[in-house]
C-alpha atoms as a PDB file:
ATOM      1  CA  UNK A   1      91.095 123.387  81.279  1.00  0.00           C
ATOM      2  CA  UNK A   2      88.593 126.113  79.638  1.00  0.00           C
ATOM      3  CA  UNK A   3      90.128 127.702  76.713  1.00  0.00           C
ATOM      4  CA  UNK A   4      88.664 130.375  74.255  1.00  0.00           C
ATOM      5  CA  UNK A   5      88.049 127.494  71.750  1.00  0.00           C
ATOM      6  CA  UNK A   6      86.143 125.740  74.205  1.00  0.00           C
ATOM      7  CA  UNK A   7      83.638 129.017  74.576  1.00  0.00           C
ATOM      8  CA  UNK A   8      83.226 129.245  71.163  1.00  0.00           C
ATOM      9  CA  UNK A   9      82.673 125.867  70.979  1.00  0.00           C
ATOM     10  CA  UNK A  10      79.824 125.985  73.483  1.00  0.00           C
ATOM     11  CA  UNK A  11      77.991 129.128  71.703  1.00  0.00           C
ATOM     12  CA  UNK A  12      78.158 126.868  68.345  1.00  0.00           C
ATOM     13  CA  UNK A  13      76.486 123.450  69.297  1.00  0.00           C
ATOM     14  CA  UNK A  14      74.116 125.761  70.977  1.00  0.00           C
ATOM     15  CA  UNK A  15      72.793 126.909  67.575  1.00  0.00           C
ATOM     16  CA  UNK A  16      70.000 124.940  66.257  1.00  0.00           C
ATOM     17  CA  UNK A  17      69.097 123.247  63.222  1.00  0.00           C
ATOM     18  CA  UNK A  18      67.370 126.333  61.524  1.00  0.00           C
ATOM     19  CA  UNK A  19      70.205 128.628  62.085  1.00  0.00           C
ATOM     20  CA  UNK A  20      72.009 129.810  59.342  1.00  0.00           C
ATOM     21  CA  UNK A  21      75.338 128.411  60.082  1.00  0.00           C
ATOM     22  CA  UNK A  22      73.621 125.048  60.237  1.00  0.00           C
ATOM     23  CA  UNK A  23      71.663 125.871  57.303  1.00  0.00           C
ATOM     24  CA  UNK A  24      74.663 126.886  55.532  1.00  0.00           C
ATOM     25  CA  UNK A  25      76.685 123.353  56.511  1.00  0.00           C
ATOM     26  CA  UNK A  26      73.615 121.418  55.982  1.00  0.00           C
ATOM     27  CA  UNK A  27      73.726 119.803  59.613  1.00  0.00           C
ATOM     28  CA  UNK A  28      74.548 121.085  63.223  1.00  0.00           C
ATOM     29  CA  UNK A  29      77.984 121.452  64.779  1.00  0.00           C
ATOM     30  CA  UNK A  30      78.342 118.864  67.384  1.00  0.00           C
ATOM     31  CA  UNK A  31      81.908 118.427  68.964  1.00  0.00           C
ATOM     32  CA  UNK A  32      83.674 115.111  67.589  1.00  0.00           C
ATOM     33  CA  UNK A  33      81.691 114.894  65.030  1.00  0.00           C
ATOM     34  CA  UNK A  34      81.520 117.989  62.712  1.00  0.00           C
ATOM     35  CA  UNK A  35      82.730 120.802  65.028  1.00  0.00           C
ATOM     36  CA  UNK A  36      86.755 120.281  66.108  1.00  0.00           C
ATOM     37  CA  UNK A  37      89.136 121.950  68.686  1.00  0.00           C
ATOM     38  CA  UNK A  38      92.520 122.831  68.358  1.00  0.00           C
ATOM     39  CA  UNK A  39      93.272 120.179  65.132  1.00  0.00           C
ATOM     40  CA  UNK A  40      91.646 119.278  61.886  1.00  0.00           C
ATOM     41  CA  UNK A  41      90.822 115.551  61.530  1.00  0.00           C
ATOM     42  CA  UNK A  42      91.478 113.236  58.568  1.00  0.00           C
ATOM     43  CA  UNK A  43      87.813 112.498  58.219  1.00  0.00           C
ATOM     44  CA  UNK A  44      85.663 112.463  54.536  1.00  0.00           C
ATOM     45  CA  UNK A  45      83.140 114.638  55.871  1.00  0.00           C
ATOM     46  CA  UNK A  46      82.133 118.208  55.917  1.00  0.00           C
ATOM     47  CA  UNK A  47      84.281 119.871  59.248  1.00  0.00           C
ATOM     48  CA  UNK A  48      84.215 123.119  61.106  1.00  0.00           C
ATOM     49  CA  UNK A  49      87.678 123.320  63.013  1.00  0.00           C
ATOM     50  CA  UNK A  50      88.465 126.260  65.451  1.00  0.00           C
ATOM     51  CA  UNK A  51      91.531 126.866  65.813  1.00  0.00           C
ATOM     52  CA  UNK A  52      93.340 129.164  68.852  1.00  0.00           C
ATOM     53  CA  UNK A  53      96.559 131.847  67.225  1.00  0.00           C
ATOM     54  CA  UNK A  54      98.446 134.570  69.525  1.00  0.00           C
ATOM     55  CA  UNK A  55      96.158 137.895  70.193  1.00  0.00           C
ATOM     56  CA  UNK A  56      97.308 140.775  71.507  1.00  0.00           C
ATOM     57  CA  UNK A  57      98.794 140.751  75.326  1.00  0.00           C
ATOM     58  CA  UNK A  58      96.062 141.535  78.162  1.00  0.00           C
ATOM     59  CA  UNK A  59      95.595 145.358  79.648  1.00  0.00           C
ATOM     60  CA  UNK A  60      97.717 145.751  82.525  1.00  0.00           C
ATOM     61  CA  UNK A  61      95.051 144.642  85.303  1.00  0.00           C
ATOM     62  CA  UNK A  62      95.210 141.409  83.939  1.00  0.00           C
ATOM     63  CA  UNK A  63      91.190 141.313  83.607  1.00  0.00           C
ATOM     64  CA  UNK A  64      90.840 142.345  79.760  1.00  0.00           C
ATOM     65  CA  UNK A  65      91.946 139.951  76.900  1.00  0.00           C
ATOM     66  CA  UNK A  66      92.237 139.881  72.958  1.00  0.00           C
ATOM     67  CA  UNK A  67      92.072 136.454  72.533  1.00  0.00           C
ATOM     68  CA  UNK A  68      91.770 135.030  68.721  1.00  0.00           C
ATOM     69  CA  UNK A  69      90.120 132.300  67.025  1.00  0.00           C
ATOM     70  CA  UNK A  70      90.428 130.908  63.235  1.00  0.00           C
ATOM     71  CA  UNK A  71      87.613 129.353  62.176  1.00  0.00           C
ATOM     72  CA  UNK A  72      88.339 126.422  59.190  1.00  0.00           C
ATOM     73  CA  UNK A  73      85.702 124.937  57.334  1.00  0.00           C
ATOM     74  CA  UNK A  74      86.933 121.391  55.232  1.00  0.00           C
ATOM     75  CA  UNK A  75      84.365 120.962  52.390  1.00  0.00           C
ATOM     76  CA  UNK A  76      84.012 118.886  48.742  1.00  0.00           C
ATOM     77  CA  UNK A  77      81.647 121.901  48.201  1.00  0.00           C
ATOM     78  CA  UNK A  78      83.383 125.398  46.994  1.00  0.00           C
ATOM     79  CA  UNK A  79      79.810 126.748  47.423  1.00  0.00           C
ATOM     80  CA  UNK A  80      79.129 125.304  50.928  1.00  0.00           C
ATOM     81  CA  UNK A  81      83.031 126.499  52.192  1.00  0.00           C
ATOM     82  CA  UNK A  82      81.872 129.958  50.910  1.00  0.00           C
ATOM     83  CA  UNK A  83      78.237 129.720  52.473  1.00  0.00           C
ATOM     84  CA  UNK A  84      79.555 128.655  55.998  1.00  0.00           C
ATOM     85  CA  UNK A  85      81.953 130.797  56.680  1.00  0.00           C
ATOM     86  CA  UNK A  86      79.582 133.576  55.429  1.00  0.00           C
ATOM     87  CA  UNK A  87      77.578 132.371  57.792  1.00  0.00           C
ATOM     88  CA  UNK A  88      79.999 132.458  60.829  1.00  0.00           C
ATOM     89  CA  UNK A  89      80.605 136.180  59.868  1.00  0.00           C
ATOM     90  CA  UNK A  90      77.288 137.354  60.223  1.00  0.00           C
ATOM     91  CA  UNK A  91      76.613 135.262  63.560  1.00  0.00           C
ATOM     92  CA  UNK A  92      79.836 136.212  65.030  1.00  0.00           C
ATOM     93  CA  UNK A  93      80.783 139.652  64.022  1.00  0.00           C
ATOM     94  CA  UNK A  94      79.736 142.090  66.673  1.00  0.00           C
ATOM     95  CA  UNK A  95      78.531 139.209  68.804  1.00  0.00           C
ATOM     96  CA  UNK A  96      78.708 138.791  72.457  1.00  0.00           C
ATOM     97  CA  UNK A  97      78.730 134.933  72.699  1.00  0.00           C
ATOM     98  CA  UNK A  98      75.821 135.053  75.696  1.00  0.00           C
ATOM     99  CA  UNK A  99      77.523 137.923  77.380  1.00  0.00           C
ATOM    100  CA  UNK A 100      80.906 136.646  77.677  1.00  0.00           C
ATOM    101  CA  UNK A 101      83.050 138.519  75.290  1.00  0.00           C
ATOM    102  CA  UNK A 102      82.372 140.778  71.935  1.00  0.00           C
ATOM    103  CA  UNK A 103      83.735 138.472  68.891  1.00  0.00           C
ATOM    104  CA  UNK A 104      84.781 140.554  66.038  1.00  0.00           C
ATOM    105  CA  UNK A 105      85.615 139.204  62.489  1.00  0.00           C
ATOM    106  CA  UNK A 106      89.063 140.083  61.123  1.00  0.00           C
ATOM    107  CA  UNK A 107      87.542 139.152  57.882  1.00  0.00           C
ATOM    108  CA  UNK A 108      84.834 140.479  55.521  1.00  0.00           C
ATOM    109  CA  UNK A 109      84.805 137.734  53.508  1.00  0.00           C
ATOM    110  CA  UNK A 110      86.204 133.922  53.623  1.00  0.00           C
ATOM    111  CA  UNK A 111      89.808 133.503  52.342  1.00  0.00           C
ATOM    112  CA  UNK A 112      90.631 130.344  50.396  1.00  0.00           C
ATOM    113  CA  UNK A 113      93.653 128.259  51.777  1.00  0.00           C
ATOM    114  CA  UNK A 114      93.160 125.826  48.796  1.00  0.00           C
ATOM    115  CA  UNK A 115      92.453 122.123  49.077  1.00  0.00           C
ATOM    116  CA  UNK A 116      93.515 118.993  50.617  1.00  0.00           C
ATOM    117  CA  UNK A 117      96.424 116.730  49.130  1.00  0.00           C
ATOM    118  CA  UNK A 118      94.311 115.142  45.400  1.00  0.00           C
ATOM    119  CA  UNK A 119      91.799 118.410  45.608  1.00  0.00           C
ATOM    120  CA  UNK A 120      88.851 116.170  47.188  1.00  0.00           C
ATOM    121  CA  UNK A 121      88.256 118.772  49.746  1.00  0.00           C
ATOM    122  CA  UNK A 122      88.286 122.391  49.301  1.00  0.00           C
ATOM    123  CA  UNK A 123      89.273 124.689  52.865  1.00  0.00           C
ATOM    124  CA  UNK A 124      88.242 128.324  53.758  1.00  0.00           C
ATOM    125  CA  UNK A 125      89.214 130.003  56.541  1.00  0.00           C
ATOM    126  CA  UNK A 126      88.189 133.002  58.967  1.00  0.00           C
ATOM    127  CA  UNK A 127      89.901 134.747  61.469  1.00  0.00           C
ATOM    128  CA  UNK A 128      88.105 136.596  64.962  1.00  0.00           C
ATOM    129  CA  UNK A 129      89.315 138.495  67.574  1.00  0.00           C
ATOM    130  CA  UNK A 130      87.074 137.657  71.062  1.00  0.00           C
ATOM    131  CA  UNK A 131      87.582 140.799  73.844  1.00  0.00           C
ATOM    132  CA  UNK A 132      87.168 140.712  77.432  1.00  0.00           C
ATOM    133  CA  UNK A 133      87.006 137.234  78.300  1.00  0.00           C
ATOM    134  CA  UNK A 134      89.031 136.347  81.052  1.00  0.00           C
ATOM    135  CA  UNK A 135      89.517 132.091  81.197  1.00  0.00           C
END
């Protein structure tokens, strides 16, 4: 089944290793490894997890849709948490995702949702709104 996740997904490990989301993470977002759908894993690593939450119903012709996305970055680096989802801003806010839907932040910066049980991994989060795509 496509979902919204699985469209931003597909925008992401389409970036390449210059961008500055990559840049910012220090590697690429590949699913599985360092980019996750729909649940964070218990891995040691740096992780990007997206994350679907309830958006607002769809106009009454059933073609237009407010879907949202949370964004999670899972880092032992405050700086690189702060970086990346920086980084996700800027690429995503006001972006059309290739013509599929216009992807606006909620967020002007990153909020901080504290760390992981010990403090070994710090976690930042943004929140998007994507318009218009019907699935």
């Amino acid at each position: 089944m496509t979902t919204v996740l699985n469209k931003v997904a597909s925008y992401l490990t389409g970036l390449s290793a210059t961008n500055v989301i990559c840049v910012a993470l220090g590697t690429t977002l590949r699913l599985a490894s360092t980019l996750f759908l729909g649940q964070e894993p218990n891995k040691t690593n740096d992780t990007v997890t997206l994350l679907s939450y309830g958006g607002s119903p769809p106009d009454s012709s059933g073609q237009k849709y407010m879907s949202a996305v949370q964004i999670r970055v899972k880092t032992d680096s405050i700086q690189t948490g702060l970086n990346t989802q920086q980084a996700f801003i800027r690429q995503l806010h006001m972006n059309s995702l290739g013509g599929r839907g216009l992807t606006t932040s909620v967020n002007s910066a990153p909020i901080s949702v504290g760390t992981t049980e010990g403090g070994e991994k710090s976690i930042f989060v943004t929140n998007y709104y994507i318009k218009h795509i019907k699935i």
